[in-house]
C-alpha atoms as a PDB file:
ATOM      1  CA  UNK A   1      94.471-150.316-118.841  1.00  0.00           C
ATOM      2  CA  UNK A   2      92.791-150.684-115.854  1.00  0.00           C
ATOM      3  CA  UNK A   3      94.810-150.599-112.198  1.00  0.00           C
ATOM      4  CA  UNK A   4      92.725-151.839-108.781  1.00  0.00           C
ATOM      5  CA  UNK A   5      94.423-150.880-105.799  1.00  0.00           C
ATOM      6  CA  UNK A   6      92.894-152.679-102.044  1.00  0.00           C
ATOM      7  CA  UNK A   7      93.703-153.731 -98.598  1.00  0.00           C
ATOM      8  CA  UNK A   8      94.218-149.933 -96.925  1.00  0.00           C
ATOM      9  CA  UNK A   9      92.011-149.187 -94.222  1.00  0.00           C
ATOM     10  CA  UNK A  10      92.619-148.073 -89.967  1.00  0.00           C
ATOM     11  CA  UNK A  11      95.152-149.463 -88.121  1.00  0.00           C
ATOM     12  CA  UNK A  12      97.249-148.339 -85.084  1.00  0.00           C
ATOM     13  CA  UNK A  13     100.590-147.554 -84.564  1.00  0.00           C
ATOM     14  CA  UNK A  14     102.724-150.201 -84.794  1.00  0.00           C
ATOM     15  CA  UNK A  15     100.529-152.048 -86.789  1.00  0.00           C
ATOM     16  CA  UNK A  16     100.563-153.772 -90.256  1.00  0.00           C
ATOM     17  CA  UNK A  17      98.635-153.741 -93.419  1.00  0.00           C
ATOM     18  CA  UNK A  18      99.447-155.529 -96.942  1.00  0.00           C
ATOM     19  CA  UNK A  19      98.217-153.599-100.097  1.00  0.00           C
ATOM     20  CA  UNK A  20      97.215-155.172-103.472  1.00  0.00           C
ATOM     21  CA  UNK A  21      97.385-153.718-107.027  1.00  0.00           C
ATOM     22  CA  UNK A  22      95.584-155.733-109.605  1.00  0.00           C
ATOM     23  CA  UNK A  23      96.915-154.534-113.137  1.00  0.00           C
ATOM     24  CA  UNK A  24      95.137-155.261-116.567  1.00  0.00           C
ATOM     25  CA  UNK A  25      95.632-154.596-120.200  1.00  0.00           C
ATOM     26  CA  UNK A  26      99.361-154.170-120.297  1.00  0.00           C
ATOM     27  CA  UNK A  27     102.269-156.719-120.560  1.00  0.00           C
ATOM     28  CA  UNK A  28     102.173-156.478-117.131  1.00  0.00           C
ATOM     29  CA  UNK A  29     105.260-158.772-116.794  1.00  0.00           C
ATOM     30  CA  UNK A  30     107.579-156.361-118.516  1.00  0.00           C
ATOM     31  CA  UNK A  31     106.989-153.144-116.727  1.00  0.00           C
ATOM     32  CA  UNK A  32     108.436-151.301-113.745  1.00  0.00           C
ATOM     33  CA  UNK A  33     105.659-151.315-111.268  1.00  0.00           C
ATOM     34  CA  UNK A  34     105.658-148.558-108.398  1.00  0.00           C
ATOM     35  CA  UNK A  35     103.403-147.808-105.301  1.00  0.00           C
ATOM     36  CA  UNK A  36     103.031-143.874-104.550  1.00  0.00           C
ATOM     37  CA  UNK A  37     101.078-142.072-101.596  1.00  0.00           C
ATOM     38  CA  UNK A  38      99.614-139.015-100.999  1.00  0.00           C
ATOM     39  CA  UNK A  39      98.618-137.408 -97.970  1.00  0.00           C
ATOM     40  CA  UNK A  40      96.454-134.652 -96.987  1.00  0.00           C
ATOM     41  CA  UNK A  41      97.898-131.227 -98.466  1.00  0.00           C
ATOM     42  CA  UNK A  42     100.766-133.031 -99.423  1.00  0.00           C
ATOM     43  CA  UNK A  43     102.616-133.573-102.706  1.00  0.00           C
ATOM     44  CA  UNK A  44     102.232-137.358-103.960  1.00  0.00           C
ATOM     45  CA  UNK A  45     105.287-139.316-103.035  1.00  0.00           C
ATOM     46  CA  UNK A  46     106.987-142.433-104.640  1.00  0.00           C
ATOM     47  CA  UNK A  47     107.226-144.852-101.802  1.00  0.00           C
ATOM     48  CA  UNK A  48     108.678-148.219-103.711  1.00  0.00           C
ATOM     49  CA  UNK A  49     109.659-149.462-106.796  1.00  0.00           C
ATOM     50  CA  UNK A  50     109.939-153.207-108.128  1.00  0.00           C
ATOM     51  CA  UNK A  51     111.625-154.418-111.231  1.00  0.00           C
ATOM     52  CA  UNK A  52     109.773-156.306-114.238  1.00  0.00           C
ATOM     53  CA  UNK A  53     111.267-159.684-112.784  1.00  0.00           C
ATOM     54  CA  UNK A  54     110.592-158.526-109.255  1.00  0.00           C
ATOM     55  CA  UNK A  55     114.532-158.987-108.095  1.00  0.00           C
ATOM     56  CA  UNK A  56     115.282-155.058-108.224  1.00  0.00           C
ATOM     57  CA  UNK A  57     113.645-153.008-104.994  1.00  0.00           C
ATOM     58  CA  UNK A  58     114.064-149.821-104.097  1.00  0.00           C
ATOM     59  CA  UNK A  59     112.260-147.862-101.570  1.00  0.00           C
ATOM     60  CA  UNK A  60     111.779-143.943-100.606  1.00  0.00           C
ATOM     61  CA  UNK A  61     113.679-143.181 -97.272  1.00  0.00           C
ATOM     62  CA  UNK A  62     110.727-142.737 -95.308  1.00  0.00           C
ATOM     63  CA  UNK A  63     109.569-146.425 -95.867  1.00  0.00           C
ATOM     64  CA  UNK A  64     113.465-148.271 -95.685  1.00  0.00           C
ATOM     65  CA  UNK A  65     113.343-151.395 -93.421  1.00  0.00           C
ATOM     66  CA  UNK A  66     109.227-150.849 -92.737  1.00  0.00           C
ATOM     67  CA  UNK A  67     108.187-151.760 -96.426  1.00  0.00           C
ATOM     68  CA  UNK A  68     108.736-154.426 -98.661  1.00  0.00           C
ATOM     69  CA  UNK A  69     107.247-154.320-102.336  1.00  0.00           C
ATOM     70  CA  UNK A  70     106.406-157.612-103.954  1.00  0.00           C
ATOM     71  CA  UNK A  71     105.105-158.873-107.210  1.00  0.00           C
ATOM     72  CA  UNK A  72     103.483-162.021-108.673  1.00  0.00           C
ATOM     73  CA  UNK A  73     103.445-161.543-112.472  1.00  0.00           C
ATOM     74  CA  UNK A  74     101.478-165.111-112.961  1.00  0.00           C
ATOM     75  CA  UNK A  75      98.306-162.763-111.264  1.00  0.00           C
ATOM     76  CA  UNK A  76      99.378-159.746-112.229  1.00  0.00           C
ATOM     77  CA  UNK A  77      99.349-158.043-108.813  1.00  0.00           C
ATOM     78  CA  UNK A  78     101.610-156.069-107.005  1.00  0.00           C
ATOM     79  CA  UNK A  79     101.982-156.146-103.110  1.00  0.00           C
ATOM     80  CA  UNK A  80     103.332-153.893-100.337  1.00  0.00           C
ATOM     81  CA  UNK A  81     103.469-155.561 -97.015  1.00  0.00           C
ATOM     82  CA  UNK A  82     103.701-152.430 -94.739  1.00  0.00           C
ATOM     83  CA  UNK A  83     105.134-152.950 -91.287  1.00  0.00           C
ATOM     84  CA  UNK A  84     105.673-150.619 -88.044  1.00  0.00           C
ATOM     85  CA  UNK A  85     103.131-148.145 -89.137  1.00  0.00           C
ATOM     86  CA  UNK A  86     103.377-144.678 -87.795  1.00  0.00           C
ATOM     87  CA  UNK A  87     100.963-142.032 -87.889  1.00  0.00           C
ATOM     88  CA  UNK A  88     102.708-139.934 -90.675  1.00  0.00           C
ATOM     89  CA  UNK A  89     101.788-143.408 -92.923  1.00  0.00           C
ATOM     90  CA  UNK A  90      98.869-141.889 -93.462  1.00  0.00           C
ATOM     91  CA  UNK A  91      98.054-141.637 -96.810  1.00  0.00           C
ATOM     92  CA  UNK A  92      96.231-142.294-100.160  1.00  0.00           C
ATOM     93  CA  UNK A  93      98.120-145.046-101.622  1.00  0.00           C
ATOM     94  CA  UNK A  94      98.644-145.930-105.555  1.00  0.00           C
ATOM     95  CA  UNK A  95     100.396-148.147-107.819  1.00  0.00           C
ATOM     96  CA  UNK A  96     101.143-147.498-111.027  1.00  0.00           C
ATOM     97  CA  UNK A  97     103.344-148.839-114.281  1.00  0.00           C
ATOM     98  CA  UNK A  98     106.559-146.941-114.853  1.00  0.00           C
ATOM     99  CA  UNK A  99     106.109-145.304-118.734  1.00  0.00           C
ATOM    100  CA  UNK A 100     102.334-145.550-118.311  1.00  0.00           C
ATOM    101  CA  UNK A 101     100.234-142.564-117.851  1.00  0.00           C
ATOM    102  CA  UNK A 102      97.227-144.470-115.902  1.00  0.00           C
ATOM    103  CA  UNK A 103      96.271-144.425-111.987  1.00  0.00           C
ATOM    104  CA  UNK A 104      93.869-145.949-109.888  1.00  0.00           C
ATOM    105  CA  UNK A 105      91.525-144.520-107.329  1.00  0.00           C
ATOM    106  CA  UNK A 106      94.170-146.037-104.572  1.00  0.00           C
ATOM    107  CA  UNK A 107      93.610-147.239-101.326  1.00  0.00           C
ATOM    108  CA  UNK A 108      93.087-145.254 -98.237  1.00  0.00           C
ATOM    109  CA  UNK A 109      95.435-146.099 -95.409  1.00  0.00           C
ATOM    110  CA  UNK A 110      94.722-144.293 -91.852  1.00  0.00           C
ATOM    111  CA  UNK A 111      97.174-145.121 -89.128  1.00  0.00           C
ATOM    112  CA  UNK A 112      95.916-143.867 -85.623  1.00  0.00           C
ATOM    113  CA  UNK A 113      95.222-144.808 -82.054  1.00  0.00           C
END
């Protein structure tokens, strides 16, 4: 199993970035597929959630109405299209498969003026 995340990096306030997760040696078609973050001293959070067929979204509080998780299953990649940034974005970010005990190195996202 191997999981790529990319497309984090500085932006301001207000700003937007779109995050990609690359997935490999799973049926990655049938799984739950999640992005989590993690900032500085702080416990890892579960920011979105996509279904195997990608119709079923869910997203952590924080992110509602900012955030919109996305998957194409013919590349197996997973997207989040983060909008309105604020500071408290800040974050490592990481996708992972629901059920699967595997994480990537994530992506770093810094959001500050």
């Amino acid at each position: 199993v191997q999981i790529v995340e990319s497309g984090g990096g500085l932006v301001q306030p207000g700003g937007s970035l779109r995050l990609s997760c690359a997935a490999s040696g799973f049926p990655f078609r049938n799984y739950f597929m999640r992005w989590y973050r993690q900032a500085p001293g702080k416990e890892r959070e579960l920011v979105a959630q996509i279904s195997p067929g990608g119709a079923g979204t869910n997203y952590g509080d924080s992110v509602k109405g900012r955030f919109t998780i996305s998957r194409d299953n013919a590349k197996n990649t997973v997207y989040l299209q983060m909008n309105s940034l604020k500071p408290e974005d800040t974050a490592v970010y990481y996708c992972k498969a629901t059920g699967l005990d595997y994480w990537g190195k994530g992506t770093l996202v810094t959001v500050s003026s």
